[in-house]
Protein backbone atom coordinates (compact mmCIF):
# COMPACT_ATOMS: atom_id res chain seq x y z
CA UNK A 1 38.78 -20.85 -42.04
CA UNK A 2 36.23 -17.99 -41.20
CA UNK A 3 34.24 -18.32 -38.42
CA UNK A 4 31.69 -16.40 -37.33
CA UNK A 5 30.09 -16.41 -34.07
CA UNK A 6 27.15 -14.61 -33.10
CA UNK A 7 25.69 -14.52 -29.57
CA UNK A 8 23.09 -12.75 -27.84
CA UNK A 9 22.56 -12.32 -24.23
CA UNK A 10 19.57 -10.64 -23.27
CA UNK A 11 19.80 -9.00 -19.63
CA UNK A 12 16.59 -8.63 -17.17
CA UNK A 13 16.06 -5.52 -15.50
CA UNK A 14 16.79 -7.63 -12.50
CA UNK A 15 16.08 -6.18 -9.13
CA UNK A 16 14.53 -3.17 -10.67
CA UNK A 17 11.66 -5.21 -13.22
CA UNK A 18 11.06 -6.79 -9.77
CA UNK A 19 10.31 -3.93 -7.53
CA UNK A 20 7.46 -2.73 -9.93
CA UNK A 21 4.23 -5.00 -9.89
CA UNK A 22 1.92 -5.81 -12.34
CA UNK A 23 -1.14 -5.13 -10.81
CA UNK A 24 -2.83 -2.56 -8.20
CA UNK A 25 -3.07 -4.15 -5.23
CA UNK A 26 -4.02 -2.97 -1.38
CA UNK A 27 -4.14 -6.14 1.09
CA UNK A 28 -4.77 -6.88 4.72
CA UNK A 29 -3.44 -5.19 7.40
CA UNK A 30 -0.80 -6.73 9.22
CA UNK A 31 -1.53 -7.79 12.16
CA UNK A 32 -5.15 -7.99 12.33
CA UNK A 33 -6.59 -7.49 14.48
CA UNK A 34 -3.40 -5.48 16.33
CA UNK A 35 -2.63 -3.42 18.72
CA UNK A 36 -0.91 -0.84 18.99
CA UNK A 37 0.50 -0.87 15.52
CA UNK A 38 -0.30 -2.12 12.54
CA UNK A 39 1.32 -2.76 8.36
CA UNK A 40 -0.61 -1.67 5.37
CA UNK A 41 0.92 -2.89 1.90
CA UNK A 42 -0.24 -1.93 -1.34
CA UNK A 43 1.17 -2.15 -5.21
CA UNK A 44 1.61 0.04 -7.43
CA UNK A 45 2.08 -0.60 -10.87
CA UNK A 46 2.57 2.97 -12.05
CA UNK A 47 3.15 6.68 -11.00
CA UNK A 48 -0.04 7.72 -9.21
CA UNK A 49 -1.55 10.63 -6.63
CA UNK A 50 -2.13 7.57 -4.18
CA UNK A 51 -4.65 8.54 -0.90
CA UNK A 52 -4.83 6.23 1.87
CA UNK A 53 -7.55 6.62 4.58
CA UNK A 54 -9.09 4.89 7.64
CA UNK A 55 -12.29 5.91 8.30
CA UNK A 56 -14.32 4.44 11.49
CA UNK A 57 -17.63 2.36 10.91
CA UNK A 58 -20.13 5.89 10.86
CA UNK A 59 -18.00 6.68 7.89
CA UNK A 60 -16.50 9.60 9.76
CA UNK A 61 -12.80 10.21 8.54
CA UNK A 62 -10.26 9.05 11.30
CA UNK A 63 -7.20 9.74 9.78
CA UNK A 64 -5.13 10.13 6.31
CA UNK A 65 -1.98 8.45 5.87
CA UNK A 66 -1.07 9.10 2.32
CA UNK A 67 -2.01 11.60 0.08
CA UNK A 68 0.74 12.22 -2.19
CA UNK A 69 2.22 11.32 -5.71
CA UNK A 70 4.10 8.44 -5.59
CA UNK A 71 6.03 6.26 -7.68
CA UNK A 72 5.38 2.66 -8.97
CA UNK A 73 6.58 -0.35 -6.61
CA UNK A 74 5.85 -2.41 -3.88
CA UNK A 75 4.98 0.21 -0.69
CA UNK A 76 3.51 0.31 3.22
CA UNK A 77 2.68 2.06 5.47
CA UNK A 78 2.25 1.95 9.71
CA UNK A 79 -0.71 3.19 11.56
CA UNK A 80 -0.63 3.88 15.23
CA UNK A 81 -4.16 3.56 15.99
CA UNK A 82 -4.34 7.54 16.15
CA UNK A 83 -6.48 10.01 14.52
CA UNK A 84 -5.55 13.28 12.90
CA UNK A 85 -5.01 14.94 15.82
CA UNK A 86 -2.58 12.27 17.00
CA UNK A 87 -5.11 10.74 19.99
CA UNK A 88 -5.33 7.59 20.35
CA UNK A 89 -8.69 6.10 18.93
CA UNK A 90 -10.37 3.77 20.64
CA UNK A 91 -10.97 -0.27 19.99
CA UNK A 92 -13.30 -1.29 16.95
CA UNK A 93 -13.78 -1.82 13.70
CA UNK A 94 -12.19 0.26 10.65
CA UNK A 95 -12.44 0.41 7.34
CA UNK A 96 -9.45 1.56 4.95
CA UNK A 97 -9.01 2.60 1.88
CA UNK A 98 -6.64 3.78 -0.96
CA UNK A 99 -7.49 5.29 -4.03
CA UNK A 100 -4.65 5.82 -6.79
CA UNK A 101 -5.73 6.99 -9.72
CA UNK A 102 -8.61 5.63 -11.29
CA UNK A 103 -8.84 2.71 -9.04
CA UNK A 104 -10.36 2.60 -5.03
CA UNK A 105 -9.70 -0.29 -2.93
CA UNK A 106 -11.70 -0.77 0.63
CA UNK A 107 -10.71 -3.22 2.85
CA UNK A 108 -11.67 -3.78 6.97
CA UNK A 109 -9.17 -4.08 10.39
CA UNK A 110 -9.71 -4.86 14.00
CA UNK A 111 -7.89 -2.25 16.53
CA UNK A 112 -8.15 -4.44 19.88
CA UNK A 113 -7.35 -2.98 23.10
């Protein structure tokens, strides 16, 4: 008798088709409001020149944490509540944003002292 067996088995990328999402995403600061530190997280789905800035509530620019190519995946990044010149800023509200590519997310945080 002849017998032939076929079987496929079809293999995930596993950890890797996990670590890149499907959507852009920036969310809320961890914690917020905070002090002294706080946890930005953002998605990226692809390859991108990603920029991340806080800016105070006159719009003036307080500091940039990110402005570099990076690759797709799930990222953050920690902000000491200091401006580019490494002082520390003082308590208030601050806005935040990243822009990666063609897309520009805005969100607000709390710096408490």
């Amino acid at each position: 008798i002849d017998v032939a067996a076929e079987m496929t088995i079809t293999y995930g990328l596993g950890i890797d088709a996990a670590a890149i999402p499907d959507v852009f995403a920036l969310h809320q600061n961890y914690p917020n409001p905070f002090n002294p530190v706080t946890m930005i997280n953002y998605d990226i789905p692809e390859d991108a020149l990603v920029n991340i800035t806080i800016y105070d509530m006159m719009g003036r620019q307080v500091k940039t944490l990110i402005n570099s190519e990076q690759t797709a995946g799930y990222r953050n990044i920690r902000w000491n509540a200091t401006n580019h010149l490494g002082q520390v800023v003082s308590a208030g509200l601050y806005i935040y944003t990243i822009q990666a590519g063609e897309v520009r997310q805005t969100k607000k945080m709390v710096l408490l002292k």
